[in-house]
PDB file of N, CA and C in Angstrom:
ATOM      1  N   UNK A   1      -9.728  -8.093 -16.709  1.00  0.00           N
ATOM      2  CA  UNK A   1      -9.227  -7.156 -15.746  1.00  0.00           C
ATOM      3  C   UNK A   1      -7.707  -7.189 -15.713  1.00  0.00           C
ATOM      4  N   UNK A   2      -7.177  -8.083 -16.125  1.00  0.00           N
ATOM      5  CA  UNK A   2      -5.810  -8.449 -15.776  1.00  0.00           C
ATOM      6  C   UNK A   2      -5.127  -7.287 -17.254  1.00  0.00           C
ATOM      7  N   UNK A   3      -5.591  -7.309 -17.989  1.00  0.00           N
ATOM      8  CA  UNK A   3      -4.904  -6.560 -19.623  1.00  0.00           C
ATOM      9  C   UNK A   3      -5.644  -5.362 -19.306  1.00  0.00           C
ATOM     10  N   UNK A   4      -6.391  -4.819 -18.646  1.00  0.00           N
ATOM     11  CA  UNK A   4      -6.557  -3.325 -18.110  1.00  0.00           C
ATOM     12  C   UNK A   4      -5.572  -2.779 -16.955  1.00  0.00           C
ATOM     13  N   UNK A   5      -5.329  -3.864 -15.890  1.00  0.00           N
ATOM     14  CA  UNK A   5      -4.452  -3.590 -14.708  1.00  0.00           C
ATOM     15  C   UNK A   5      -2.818  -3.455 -15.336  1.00  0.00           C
ATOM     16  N   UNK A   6      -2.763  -4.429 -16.215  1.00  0.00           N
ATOM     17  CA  UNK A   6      -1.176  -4.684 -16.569  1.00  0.00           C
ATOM     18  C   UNK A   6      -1.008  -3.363 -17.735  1.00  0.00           C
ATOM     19  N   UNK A   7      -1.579  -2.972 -18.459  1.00  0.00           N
ATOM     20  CA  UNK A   7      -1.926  -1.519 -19.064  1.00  0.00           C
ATOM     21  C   UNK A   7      -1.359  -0.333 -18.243  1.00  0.00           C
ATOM     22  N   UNK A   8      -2.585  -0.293 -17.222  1.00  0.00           N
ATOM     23  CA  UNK A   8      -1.751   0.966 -16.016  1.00  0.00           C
ATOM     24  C   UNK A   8      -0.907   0.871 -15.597  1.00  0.00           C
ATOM     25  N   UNK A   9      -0.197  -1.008 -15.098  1.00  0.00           N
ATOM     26  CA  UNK A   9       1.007  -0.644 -14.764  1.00  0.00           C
ATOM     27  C   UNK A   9       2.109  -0.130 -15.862  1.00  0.00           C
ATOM     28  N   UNK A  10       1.856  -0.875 -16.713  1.00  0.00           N
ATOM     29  CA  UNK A  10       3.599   0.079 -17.948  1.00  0.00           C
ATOM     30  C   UNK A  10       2.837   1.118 -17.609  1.00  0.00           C
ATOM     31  N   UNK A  11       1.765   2.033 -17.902  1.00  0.00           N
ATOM     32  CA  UNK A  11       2.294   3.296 -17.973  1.00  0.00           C
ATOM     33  C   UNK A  11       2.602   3.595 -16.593  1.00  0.00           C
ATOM     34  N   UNK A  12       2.753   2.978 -15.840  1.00  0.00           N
ATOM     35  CA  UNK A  12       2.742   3.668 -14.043  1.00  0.00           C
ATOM     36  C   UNK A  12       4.336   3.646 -13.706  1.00  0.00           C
ATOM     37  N   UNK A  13       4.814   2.321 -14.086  1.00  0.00           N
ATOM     38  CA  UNK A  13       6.154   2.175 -13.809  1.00  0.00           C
ATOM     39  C   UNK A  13       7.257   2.087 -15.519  1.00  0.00           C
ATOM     40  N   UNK A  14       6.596   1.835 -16.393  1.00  0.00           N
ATOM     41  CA  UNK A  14       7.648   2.264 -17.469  1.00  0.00           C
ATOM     42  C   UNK A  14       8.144   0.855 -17.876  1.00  0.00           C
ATOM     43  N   UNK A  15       7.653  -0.075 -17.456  1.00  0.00           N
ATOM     44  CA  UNK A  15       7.585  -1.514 -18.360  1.00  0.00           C
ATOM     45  C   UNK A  15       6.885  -2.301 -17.939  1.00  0.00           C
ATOM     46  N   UNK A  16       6.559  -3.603 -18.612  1.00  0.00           N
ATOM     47  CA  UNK A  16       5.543  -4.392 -18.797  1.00  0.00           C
ATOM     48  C   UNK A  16       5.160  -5.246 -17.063  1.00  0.00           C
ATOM     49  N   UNK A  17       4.013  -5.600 -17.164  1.00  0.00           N
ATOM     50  CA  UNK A  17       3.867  -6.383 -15.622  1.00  0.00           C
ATOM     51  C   UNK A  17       4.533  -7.779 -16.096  1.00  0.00           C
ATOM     52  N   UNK A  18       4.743  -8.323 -15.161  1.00  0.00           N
ATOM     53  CA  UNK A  18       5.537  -9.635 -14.769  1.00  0.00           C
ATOM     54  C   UNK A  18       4.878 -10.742 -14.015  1.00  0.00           C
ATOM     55  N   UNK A  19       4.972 -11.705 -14.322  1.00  0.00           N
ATOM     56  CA  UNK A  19       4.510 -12.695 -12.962  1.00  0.00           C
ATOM     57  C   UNK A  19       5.095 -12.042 -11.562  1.00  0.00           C
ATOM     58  N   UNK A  20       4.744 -12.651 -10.552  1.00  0.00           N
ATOM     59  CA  UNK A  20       4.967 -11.412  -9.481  1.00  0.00           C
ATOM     60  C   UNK A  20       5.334 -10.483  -9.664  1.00  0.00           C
ATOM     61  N   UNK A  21       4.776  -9.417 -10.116  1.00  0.00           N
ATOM     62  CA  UNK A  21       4.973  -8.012 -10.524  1.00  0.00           C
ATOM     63  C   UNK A  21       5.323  -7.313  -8.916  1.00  0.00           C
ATOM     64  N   UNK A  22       6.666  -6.322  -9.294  1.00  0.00           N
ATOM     65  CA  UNK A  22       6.988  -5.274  -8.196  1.00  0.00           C
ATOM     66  C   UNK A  22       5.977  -4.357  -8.097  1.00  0.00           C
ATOM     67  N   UNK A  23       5.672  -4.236  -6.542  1.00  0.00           N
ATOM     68  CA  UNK A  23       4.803  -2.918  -6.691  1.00  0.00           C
ATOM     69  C   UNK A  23       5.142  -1.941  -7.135  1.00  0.00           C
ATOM     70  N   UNK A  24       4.501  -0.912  -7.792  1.00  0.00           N
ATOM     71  CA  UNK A  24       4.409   0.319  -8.364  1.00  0.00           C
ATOM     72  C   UNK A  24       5.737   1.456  -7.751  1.00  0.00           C
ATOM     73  N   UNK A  25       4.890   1.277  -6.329  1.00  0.00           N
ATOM     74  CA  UNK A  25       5.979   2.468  -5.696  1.00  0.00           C
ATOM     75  C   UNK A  25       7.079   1.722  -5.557  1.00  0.00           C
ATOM     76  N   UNK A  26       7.715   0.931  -4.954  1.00  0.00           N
ATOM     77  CA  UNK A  26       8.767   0.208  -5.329  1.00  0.00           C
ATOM     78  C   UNK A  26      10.115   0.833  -6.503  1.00  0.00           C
ATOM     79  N   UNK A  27       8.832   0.428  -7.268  1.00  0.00           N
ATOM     80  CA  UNK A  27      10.010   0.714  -8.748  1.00  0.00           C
ATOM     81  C   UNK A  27      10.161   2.651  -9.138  1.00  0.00           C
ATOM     82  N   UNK A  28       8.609   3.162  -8.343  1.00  0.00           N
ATOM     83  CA  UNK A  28       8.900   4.683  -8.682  1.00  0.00           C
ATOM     84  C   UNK A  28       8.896   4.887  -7.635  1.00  0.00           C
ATOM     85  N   UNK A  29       9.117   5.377  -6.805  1.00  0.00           N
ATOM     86  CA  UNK A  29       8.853   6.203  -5.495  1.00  0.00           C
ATOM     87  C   UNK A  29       7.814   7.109  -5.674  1.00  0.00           C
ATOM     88  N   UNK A  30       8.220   7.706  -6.416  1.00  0.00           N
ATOM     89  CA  UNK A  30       7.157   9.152  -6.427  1.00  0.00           C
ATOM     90  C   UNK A  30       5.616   8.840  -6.715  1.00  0.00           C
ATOM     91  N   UNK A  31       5.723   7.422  -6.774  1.00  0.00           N
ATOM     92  CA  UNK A  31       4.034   7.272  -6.830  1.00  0.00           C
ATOM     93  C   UNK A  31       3.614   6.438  -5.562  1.00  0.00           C
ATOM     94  N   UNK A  32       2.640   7.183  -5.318  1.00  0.00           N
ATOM     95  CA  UNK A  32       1.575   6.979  -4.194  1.00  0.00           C
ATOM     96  C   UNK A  32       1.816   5.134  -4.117  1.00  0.00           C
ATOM     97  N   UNK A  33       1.872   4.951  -3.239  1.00  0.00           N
ATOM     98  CA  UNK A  33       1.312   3.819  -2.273  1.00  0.00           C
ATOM     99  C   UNK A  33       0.274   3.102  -2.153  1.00  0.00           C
ATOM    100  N   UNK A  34      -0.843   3.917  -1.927  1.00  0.00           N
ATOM    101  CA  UNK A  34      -2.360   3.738  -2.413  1.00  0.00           C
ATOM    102  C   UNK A  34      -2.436   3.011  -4.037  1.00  0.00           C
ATOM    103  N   UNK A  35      -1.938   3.086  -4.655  1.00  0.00           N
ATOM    104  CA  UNK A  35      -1.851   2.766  -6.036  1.00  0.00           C
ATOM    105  C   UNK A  35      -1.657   1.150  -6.025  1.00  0.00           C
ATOM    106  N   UNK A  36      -0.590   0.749  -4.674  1.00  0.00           N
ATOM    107  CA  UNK A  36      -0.019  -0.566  -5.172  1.00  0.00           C
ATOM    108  C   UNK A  36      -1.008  -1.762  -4.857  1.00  0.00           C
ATOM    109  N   UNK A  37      -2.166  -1.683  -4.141  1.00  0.00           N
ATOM    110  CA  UNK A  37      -2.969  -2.602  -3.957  1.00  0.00           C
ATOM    111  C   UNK A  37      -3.927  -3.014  -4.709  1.00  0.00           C
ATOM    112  N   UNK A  38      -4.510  -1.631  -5.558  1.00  0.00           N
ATOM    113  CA  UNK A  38      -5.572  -2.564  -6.324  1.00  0.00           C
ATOM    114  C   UNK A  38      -4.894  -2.351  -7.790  1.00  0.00           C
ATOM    115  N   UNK A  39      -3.939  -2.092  -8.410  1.00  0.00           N
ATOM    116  CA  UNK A  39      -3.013  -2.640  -8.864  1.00  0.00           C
ATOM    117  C   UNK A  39      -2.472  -4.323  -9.184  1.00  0.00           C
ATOM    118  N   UNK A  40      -1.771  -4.198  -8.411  1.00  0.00           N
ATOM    119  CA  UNK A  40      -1.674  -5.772  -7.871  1.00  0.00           C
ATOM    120  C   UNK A  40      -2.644  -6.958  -7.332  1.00  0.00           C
ATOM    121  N   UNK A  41      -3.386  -6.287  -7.629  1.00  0.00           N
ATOM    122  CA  UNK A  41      -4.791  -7.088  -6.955  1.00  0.00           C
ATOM    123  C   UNK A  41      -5.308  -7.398  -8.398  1.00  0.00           C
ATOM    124  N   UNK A  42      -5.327  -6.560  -9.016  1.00  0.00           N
ATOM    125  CA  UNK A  42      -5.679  -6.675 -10.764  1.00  0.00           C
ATOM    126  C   UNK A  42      -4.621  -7.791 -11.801  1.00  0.00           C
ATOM    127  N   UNK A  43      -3.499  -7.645 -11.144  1.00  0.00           N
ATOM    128  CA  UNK A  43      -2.148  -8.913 -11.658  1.00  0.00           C
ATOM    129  C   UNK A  43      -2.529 -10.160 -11.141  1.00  0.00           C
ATOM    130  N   UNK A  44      -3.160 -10.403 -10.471  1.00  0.00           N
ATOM    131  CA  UNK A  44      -3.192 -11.877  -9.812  1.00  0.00           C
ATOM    132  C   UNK A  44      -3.326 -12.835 -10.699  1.00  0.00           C
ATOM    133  N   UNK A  45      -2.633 -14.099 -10.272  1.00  0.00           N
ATOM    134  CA  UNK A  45      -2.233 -14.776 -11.496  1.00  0.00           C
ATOM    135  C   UNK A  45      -3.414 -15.808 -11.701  1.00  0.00           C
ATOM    136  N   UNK A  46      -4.174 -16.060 -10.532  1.00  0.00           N
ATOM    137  CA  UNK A  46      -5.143 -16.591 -10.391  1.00  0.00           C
ATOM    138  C   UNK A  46      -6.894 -16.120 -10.798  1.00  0.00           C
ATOM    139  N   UNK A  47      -7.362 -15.778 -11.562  1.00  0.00           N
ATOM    140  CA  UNK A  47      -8.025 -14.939 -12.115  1.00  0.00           C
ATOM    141  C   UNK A  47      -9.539 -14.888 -11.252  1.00  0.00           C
ATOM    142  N   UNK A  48      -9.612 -15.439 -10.714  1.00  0.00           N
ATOM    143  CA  UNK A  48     -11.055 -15.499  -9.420  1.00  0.00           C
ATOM    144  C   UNK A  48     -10.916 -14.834  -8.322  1.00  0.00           C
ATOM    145  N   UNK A  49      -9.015 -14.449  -8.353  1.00  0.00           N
ATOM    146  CA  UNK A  49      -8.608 -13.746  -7.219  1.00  0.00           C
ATOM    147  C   UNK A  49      -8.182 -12.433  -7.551  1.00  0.00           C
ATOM    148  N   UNK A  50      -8.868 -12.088  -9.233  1.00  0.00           N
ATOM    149  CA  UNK A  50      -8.516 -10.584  -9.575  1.00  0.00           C
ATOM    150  C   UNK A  50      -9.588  -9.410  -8.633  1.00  0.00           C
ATOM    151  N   UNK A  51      -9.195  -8.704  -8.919  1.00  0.00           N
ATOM    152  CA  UNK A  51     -10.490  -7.817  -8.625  1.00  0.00           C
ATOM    153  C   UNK A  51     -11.642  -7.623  -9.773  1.00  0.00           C
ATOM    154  N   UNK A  52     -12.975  -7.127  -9.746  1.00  0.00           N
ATOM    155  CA  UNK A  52     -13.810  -6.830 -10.934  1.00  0.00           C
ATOM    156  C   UNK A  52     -13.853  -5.747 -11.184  1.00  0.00           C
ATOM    157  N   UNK A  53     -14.136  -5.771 -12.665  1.00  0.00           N
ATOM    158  CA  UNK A  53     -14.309  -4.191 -12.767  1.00  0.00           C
ATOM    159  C   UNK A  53     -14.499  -3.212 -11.719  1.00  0.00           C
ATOM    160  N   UNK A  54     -15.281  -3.336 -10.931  1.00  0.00           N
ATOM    161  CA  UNK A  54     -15.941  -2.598 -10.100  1.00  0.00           C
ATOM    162  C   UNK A  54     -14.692  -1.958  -8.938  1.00  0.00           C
ATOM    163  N   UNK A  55     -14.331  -2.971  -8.613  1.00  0.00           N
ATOM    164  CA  UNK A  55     -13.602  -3.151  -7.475  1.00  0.00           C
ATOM    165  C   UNK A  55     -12.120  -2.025  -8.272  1.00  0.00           C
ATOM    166  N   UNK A  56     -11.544  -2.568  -8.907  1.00  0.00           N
ATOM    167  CA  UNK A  56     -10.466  -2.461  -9.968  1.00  0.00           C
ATOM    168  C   UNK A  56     -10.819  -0.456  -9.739  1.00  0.00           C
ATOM    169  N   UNK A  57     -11.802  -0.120 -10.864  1.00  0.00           N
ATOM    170  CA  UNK A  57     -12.104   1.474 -10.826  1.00  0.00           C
ATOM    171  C   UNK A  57     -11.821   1.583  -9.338  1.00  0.00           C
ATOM    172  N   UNK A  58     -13.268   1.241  -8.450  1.00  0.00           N
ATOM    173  CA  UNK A  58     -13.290   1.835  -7.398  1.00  0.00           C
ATOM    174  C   UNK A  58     -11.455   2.100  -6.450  1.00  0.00           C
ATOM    175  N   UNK A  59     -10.744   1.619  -6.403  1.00  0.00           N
ATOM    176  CA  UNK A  59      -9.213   1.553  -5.990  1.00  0.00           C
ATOM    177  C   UNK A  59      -9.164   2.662  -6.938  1.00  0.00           C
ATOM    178  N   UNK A  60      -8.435   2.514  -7.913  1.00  0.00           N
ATOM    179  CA  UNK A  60      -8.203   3.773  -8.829  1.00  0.00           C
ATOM    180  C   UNK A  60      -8.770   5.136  -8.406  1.00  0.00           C
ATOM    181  N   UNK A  61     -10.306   4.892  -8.351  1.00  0.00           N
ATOM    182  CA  UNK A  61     -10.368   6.085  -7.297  1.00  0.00           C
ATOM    183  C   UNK A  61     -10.181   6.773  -6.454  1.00  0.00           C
ATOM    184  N   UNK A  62      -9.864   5.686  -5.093  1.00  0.00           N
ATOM    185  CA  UNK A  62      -9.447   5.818  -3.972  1.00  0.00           C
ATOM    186  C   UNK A  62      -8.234   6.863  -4.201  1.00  0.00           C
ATOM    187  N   UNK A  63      -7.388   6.495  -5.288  1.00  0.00           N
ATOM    188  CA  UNK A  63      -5.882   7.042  -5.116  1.00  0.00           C
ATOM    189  C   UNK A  63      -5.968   8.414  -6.053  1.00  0.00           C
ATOM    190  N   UNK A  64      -6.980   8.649  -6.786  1.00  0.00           N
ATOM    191  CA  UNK A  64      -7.483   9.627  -7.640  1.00  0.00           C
ATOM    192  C   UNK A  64      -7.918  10.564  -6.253  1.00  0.00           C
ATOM    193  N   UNK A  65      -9.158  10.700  -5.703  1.00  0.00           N
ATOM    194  CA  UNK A  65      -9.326  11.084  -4.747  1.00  0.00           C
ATOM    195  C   UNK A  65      -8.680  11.500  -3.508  1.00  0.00           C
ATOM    196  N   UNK A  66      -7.616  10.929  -3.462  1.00  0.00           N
ATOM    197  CA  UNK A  66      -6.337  11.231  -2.221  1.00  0.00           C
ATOM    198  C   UNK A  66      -5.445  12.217  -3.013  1.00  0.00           C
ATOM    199  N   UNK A  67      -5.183  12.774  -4.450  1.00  0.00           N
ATOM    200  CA  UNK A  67      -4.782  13.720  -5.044  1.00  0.00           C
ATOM    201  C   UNK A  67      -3.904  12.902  -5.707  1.00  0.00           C
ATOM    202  N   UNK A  68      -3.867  12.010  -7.074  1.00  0.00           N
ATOM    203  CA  UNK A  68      -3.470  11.436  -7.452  1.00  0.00           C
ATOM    204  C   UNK A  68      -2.679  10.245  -7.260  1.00  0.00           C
ATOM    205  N   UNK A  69      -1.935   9.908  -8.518  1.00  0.00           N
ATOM    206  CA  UNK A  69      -0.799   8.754  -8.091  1.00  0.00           C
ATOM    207  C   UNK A  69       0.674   8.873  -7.546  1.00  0.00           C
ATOM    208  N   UNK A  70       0.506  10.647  -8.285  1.00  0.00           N
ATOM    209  CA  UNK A  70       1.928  11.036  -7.436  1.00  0.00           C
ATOM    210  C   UNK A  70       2.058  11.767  -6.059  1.00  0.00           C
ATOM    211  N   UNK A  71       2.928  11.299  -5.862  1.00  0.00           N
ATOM    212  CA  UNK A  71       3.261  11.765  -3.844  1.00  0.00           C
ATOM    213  C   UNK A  71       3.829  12.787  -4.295  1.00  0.00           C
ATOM    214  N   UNK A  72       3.137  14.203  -3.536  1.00  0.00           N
ATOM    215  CA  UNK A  72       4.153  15.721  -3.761  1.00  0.00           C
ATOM    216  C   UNK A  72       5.195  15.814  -2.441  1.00  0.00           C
TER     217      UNK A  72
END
């Protein structure tokens, strides 16, 4: 989960995740908010404390469903 999450983030913010990785909106503004939790929930460095697949999509959705990642 962690090399699927760290994936979306470069393409979300435009470089690689980091040990404590900045949230998403942070570094872009123009992206949704909703984005930065299960995101970052997917970086955890502790891997029992990632999210699962399941969990991981389902977030993605959440922010899919609210009308994407970008804030108009």
């Amino acid at each position: 989960m962690y090399q699927l999450a760290a994936i979306v983030y470069h393409l979300a913010v435009g470089q690689p995740a980091v040990p404590d990785p900045a949230p998403p909106s942070l570094l872009r503004p123009e992206l949704s908010p909703t984005l930065d939790e299960p995101l970052l929930a997917g970086l955890a460095p502790i891997p029992a404390q990632r999210l699962t697949a399941k969990e991981l999509v389902g977030g993605f959705g959440v922010v899919l469903r609210s009308g994407g990642a970008v804030v108009c």
